[in-house]
C-alpha atoms as a PDB file:
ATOM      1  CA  UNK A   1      21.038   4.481   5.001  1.00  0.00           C
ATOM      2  CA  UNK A   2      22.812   5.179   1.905  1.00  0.00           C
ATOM      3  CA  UNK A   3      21.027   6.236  -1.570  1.00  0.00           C
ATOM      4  CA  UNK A   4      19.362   3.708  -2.962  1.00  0.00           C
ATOM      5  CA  UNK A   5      17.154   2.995  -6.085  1.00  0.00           C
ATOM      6  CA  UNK A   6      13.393   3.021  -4.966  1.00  0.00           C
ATOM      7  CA  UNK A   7      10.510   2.110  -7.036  1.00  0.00           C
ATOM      8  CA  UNK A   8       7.151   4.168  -5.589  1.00  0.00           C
ATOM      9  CA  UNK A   9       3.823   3.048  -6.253  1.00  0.00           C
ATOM     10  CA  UNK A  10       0.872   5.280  -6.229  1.00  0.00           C
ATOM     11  CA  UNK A  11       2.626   8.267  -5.757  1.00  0.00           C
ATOM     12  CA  UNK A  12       0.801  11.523  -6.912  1.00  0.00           C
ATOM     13  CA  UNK A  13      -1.353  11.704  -3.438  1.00  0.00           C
ATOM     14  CA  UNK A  14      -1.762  10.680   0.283  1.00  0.00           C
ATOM     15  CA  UNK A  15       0.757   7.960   1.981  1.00  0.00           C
ATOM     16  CA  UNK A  16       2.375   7.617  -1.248  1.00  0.00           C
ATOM     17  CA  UNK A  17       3.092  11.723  -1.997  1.00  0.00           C
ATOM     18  CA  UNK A  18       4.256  11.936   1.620  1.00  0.00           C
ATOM     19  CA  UNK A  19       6.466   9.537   1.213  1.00  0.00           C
ATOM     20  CA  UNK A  20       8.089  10.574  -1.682  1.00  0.00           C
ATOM     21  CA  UNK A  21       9.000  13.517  -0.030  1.00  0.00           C
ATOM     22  CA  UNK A  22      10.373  11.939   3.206  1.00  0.00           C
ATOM     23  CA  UNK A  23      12.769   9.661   0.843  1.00  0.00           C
ATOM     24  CA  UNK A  24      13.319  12.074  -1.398  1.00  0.00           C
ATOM     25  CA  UNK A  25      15.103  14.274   1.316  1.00  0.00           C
ATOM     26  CA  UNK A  26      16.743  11.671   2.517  1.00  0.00           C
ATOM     27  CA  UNK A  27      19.027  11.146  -0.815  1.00  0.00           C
ATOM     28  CA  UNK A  28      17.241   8.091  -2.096  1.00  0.00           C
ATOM     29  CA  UNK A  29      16.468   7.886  -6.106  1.00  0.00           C
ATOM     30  CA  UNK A  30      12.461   7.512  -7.026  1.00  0.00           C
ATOM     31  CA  UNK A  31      10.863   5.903  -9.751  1.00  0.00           C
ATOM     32  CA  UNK A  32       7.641   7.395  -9.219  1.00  0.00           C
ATOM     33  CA  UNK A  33       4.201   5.520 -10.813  1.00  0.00           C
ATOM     34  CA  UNK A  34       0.898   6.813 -10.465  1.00  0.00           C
ATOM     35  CA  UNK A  35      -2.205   7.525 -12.536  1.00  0.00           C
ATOM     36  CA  UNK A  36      -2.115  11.414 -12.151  1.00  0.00           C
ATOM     37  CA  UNK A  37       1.527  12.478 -13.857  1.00  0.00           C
ATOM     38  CA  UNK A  38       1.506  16.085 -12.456  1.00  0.00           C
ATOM     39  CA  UNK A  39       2.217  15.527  -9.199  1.00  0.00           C
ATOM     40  CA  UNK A  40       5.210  13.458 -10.082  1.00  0.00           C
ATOM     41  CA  UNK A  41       6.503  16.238 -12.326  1.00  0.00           C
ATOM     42  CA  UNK A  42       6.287  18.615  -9.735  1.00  0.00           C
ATOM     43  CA  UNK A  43       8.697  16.236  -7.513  1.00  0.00           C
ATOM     44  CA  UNK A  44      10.685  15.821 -11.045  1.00  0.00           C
ATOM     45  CA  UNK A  45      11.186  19.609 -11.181  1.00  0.00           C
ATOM     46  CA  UNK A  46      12.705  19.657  -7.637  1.00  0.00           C
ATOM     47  CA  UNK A  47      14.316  16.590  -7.473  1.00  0.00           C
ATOM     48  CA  UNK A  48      15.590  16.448 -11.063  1.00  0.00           C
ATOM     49  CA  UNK A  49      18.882  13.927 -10.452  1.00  0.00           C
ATOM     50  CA  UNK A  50      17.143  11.657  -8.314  1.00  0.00           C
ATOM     51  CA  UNK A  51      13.232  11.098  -9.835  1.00  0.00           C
ATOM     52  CA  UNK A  52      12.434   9.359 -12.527  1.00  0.00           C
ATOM     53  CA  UNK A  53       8.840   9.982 -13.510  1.00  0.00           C
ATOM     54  CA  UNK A  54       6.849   6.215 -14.883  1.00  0.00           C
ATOM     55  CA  UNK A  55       3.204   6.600 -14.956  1.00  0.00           C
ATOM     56  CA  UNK A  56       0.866   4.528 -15.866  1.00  0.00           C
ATOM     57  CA  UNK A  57      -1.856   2.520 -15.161  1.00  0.00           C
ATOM     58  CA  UNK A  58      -0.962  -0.604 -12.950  1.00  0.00           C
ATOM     59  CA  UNK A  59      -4.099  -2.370 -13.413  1.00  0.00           C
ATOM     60  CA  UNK A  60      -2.785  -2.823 -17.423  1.00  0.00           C
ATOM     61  CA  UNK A  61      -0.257  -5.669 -17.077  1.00  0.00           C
ATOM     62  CA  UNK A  62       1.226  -4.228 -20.483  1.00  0.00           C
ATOM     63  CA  UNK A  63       1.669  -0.583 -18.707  1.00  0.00           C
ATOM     64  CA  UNK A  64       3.883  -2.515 -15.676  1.00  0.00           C
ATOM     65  CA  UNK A  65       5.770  -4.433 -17.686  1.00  0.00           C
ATOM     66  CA  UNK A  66       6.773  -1.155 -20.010  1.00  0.00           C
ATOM     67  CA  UNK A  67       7.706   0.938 -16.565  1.00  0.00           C
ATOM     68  CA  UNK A  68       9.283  -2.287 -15.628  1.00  0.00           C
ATOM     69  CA  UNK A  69      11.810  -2.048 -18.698  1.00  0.00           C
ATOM     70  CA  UNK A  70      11.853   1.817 -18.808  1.00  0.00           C
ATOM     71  CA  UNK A  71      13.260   1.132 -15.064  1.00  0.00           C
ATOM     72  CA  UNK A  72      15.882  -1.252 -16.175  1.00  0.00           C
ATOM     73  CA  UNK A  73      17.280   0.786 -19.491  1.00  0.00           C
ATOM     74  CA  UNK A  74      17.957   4.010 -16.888  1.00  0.00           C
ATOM     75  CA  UNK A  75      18.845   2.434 -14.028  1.00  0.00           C
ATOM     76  CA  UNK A  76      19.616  -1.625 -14.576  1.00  0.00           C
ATOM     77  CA  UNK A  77      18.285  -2.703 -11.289  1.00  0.00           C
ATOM     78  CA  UNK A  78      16.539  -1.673  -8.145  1.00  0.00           C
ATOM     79  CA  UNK A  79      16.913  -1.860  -4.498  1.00  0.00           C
ATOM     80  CA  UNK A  80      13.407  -1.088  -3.052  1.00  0.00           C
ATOM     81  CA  UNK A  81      10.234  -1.868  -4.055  1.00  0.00           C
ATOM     82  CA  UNK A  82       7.457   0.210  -2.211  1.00  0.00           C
ATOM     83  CA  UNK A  83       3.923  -1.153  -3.803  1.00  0.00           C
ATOM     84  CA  UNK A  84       1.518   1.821  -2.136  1.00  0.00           C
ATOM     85  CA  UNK A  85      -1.006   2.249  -5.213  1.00  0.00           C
ATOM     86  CA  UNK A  86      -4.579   1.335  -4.221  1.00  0.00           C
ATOM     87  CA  UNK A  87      -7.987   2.611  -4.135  1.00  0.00           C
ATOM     88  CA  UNK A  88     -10.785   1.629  -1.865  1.00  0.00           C
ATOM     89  CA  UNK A  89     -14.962   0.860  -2.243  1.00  0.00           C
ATOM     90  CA  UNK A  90     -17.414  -0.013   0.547  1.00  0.00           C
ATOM     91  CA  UNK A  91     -20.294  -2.546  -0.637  1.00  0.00           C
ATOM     92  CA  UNK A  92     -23.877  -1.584  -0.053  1.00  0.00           C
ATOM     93  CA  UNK A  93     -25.230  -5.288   0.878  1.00  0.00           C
ATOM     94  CA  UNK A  94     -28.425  -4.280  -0.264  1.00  0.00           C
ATOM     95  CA  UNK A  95     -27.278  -3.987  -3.864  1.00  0.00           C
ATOM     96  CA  UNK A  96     -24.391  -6.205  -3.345  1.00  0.00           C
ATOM     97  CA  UNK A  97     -22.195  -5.830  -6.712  1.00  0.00           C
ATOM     98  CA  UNK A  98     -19.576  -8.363  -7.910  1.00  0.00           C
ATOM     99  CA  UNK A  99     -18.013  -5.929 -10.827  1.00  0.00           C
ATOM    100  CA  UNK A 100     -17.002  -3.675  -7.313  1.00  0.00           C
ATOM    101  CA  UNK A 101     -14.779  -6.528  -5.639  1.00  0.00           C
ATOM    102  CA  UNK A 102     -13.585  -6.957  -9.460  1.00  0.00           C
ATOM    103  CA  UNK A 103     -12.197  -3.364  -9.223  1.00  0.00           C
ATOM    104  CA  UNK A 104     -10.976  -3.182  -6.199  1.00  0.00           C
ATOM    105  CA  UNK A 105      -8.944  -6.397  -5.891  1.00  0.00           C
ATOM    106  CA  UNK A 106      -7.941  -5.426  -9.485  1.00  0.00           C
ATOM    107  CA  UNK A 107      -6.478  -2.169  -8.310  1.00  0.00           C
ATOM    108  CA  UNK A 108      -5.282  -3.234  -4.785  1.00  0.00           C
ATOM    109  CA  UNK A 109      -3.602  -7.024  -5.563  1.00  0.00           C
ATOM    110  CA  UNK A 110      -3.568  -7.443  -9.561  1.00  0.00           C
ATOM    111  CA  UNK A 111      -1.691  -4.205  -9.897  1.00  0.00           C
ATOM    112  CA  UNK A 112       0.756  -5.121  -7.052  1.00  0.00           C
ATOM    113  CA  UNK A 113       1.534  -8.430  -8.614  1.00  0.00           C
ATOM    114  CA  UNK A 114       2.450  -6.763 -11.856  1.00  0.00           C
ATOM    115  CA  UNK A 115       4.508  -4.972 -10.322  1.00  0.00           C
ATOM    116  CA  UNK A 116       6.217  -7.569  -8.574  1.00  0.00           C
ATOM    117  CA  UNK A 117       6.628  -9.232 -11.614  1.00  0.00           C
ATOM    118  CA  UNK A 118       8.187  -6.640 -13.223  1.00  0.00           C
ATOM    119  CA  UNK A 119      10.424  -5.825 -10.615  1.00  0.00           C
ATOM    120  CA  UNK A 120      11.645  -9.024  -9.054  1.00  0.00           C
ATOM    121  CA  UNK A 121      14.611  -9.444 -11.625  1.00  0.00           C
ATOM    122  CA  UNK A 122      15.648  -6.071 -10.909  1.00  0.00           C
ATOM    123  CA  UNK A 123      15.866  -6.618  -7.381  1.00  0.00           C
ATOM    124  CA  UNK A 124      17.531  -9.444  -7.896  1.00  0.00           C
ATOM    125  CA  UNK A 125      20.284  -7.031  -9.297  1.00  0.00           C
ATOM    126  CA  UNK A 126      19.950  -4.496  -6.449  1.00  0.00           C
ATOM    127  CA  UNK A 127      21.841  -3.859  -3.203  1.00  0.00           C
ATOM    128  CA  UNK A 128      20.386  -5.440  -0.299  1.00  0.00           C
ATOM    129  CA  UNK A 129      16.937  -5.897  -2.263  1.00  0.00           C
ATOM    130  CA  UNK A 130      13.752  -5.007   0.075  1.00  0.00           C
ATOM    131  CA  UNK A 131      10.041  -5.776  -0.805  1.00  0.00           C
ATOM    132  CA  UNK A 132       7.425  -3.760   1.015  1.00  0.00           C
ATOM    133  CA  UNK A 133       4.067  -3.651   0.255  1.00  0.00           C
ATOM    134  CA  UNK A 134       1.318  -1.568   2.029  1.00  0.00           C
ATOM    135  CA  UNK A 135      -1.428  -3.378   3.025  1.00  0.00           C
ATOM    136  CA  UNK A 136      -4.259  -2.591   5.716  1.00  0.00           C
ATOM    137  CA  UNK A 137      -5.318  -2.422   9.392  1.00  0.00           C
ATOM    138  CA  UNK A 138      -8.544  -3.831   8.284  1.00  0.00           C
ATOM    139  CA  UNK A 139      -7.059  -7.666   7.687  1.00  0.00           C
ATOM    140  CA  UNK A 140      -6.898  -7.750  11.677  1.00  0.00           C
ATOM    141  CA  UNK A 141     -10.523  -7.695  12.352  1.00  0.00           C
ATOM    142  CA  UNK A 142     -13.416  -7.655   9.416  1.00  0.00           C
ATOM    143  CA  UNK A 143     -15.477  -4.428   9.390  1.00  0.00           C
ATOM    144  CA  UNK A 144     -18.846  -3.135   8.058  1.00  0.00           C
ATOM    145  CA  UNK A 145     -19.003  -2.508   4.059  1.00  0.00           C
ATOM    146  CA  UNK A 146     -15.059  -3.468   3.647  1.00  0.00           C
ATOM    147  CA  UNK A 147     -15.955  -6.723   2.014  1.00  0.00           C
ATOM    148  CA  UNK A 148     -14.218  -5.891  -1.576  1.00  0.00           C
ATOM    149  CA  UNK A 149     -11.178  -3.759   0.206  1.00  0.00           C
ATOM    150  CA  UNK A 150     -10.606  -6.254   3.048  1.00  0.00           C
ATOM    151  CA  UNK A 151     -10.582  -9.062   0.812  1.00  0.00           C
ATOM    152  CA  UNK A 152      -8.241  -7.012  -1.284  1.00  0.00           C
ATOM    153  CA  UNK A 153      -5.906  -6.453   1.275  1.00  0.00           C
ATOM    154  CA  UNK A 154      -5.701  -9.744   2.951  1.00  0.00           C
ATOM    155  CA  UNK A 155      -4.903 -11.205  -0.315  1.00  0.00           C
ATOM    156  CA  UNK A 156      -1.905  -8.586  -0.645  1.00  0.00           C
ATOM    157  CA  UNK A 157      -1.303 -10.002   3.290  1.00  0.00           C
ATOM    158  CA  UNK A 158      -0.898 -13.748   2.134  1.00  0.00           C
ATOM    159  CA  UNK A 159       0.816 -12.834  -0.858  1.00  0.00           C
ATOM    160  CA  UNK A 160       3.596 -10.913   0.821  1.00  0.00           C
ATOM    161  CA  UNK A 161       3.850 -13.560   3.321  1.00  0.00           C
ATOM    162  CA  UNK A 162       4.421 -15.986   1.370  1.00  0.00           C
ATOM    163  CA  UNK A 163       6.999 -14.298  -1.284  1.00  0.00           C
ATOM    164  CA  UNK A 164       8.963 -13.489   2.349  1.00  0.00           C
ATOM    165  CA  UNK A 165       9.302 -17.525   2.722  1.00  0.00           C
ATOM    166  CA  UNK A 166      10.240 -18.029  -1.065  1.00  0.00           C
ATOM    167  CA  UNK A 167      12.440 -14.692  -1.379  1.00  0.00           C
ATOM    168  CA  UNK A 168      14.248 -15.425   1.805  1.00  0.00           C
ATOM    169  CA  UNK A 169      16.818 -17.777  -0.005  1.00  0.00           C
ATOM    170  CA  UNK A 170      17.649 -15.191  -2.681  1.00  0.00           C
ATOM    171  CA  UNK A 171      17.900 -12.957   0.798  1.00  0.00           C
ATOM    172  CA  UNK A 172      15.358 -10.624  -0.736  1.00  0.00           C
ATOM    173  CA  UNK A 173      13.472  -9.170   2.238  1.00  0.00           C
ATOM    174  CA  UNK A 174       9.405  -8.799   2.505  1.00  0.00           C
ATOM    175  CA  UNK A 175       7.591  -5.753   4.803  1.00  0.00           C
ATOM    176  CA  UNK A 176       4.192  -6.004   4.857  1.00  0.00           C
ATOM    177  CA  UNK A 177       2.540  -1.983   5.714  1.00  0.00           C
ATOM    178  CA  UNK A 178      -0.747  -2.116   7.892  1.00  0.00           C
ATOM    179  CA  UNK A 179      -1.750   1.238   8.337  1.00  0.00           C
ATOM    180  CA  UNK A 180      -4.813   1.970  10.772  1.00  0.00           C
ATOM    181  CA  UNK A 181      -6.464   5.362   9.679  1.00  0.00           C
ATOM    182  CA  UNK A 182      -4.826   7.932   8.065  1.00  0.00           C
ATOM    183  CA  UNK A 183      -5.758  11.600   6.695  1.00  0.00           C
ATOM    184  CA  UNK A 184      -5.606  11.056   2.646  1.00  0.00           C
ATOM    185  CA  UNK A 185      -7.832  11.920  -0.163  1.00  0.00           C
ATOM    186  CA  UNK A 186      -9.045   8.830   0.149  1.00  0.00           C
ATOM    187  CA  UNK A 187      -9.859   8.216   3.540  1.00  0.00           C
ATOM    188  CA  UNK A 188     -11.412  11.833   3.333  1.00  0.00           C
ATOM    189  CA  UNK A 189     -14.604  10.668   1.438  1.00  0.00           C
ATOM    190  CA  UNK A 190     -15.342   8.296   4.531  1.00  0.00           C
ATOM    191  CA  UNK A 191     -18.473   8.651   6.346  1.00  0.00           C
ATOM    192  CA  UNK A 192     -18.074   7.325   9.688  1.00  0.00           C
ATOM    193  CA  UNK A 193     -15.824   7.958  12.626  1.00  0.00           C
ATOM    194  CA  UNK A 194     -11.810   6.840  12.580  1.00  0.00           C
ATOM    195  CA  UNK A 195     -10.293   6.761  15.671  1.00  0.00           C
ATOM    196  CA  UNK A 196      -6.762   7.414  16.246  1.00  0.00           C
ATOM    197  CA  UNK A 197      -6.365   9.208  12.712  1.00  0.00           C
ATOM    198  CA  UNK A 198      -3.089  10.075  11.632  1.00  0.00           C
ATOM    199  CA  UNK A 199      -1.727  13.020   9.517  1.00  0.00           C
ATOM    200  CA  UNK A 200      -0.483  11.562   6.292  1.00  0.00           C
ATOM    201  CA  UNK A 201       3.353  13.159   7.400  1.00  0.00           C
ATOM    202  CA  UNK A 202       3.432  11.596  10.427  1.00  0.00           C
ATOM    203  CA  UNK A 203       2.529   8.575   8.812  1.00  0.00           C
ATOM    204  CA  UNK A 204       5.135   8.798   5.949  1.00  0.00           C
ATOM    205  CA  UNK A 205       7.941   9.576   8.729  1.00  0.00           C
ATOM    206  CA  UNK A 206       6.721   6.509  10.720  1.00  0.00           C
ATOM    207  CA  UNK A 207       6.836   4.594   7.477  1.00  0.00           C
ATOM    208  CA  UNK A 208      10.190   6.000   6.353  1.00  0.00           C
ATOM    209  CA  UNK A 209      11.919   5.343   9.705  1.00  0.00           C
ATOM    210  CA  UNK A 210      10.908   1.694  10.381  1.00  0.00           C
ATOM    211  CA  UNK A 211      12.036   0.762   7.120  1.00  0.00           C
ATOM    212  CA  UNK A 212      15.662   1.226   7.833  1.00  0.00           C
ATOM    213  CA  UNK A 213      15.000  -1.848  10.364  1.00  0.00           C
ATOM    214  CA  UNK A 214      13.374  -4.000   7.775  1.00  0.00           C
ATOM    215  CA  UNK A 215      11.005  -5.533   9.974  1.00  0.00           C
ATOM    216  CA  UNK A 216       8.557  -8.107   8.766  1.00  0.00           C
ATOM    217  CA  UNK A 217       5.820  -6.158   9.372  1.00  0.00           C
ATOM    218  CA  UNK A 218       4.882  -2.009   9.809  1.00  0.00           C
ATOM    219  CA  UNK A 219       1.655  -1.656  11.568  1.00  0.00           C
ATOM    220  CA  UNK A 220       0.378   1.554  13.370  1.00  0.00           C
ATOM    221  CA  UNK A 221      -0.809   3.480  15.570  1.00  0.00           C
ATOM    222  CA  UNK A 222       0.164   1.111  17.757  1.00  0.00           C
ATOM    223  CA  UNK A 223      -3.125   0.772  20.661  1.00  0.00           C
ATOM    224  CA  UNK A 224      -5.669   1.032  17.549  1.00  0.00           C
ATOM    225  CA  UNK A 225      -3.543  -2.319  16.058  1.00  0.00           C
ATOM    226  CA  UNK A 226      -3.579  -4.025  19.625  1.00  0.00           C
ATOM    227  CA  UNK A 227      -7.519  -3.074  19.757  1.00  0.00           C
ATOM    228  CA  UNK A 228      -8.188  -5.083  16.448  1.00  0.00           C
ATOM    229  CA  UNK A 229      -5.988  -7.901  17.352  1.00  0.00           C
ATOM    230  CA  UNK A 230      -8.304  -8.112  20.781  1.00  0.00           C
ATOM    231  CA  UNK A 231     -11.311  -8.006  18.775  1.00  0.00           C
ATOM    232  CA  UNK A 232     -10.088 -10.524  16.569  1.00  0.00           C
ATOM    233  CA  UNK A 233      -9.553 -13.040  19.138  1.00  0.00           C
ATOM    234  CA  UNK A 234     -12.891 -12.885  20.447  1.00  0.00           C
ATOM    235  CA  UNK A 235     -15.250 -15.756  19.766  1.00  0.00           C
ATOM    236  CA  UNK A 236     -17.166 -15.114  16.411  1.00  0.00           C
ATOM    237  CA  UNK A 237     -20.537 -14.670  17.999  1.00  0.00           C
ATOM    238  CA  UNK A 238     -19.347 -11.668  19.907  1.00  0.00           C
ATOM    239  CA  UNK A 239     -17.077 -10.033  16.634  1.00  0.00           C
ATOM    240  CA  UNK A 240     -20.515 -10.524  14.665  1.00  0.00           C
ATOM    241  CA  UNK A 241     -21.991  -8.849  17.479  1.00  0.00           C
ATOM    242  CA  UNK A 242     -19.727  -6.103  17.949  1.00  0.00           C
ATOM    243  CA  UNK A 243     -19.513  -5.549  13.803  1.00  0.00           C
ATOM    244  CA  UNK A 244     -23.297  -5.202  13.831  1.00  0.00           C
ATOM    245  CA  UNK A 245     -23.085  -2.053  16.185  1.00  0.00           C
ATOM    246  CA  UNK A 246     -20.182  -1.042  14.212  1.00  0.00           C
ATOM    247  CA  UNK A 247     -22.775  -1.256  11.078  1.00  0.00           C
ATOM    248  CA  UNK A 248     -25.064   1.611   9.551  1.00  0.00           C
ATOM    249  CA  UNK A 249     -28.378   1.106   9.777  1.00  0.00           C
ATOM    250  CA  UNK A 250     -31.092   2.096   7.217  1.00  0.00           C
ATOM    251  CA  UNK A 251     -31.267   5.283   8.635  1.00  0.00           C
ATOM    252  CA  UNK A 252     -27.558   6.251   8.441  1.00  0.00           C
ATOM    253  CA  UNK A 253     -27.363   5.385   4.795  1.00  0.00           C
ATOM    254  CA  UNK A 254     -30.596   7.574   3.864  1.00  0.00           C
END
């Protein structure tokens, strides 16, 4: 695939760091975003014709729509638009907290629409413009204490879906992401087993690769994906069933 103008989301750590790298090496021109600037400096230091560093906070609709024109005075458009920024909270039901599914969905769909908002015209002005958002394994099946995240996520789900319907005319294409688990920062602080976890390379390179085919969606590893799609075609009694083994108990969380 020929160099093209990429806009990177969440990019100072995990999926999104790898991933830099991957498309990085591979010729491609970043406008990195991210909270934490040093990590995109670094990348700017090494990469100094092809990164362009645009932090910021993408919860602030203000901050989006500044990178959004910063993006447009250096480069005038954009062909890719990789939305990977995100953050994730498990609810204790026991002290169940609205203000956490405020934050979450804030950080994991508000902040991607912004973005979309802000880069939709420049896409419009981009070669062969592509959409990809990165979502989560977890919209297949509902699990234990990923109430705010899994709401977060299948909201990104029906957004992207849809936009794929309504971009399709303008022949703007739509990937939707759906990692399983994967070695990050994040997923680090988890507490309970994650089968079939992937190194955060392997899952950039898997990432990188199927995006050349543009397919509508990039879900992996593939047996842990087929497992939650069984699961979620069980009848409901036996998913509540099965989630309530999944579950801690009083004891775990002590």
């Amino acid at each position: 695939m020929s160099s093209r103008r990429i806009w990177l989301t969440g990019a100072s750590s995990g999926i999104g760091a790898a991933l830099a790298q991957h498309l990085l090496d591979s010729g491609h021109r970043l406008a990195l975003s991210a909270r934490t600037v040093g990590p995109l400096q670094e990348l700017a230091k090494r990469f100094p014709e092809q990164v362009l560093v645009a932090p910021g906070d993408l919860s602030d609709a203000a901050q989006v729509k500044a990178i959004g024109e910063r993006i447009a005075q250096l480069w005038g458009a954009l062909d890719t638009v990789i939305l990977n920024a995100g953050t994730c909270e498990y609810v204790e039901v026991q002290a169940f907290e609205a203000g956490m599914i405020e934050r979450v969905v804030r950080a994991n769909l508000f902040s991607a629409s912004y973005c979309i908002e802000a880069a939709l015209p420049l896409l419009r002005l981009g070669n062969a413009p592509h959409l990809v958002g990165v979502g989560s394994s977890v919209t297949f099946f509902a699990l234990p204490r990923a109430e705010a995240y899994g709401a977060s996520k299948a909201g990104l789900r029906y957004l992207l879906e849809a936009l794929r319907i309504d971009l399709a005319g303008e022949g703007i294409d739509v990937t939707l992401v759906s990692p399983g688990f994967v070695d990050t920062p994040l997923t680090q602080k988890n507490d309970f087993p994650m089968p079939m976890r992937w190194p955060v390379d392997k899952a950039a390179r898997h990432i990188a690769r199927e995006l050349d085919r543009r397919p509508f969606e990039i879900a992996f590893p593939g047996p842990f994906i087929a497992g939650l799609q069984l699961l979620a075609h069980l009848p409901k009694r036996l998913q509540v069933a099965i989630g309530k083994r999944l579950a801690r108990t009083t004891k775990d969380r002590a």
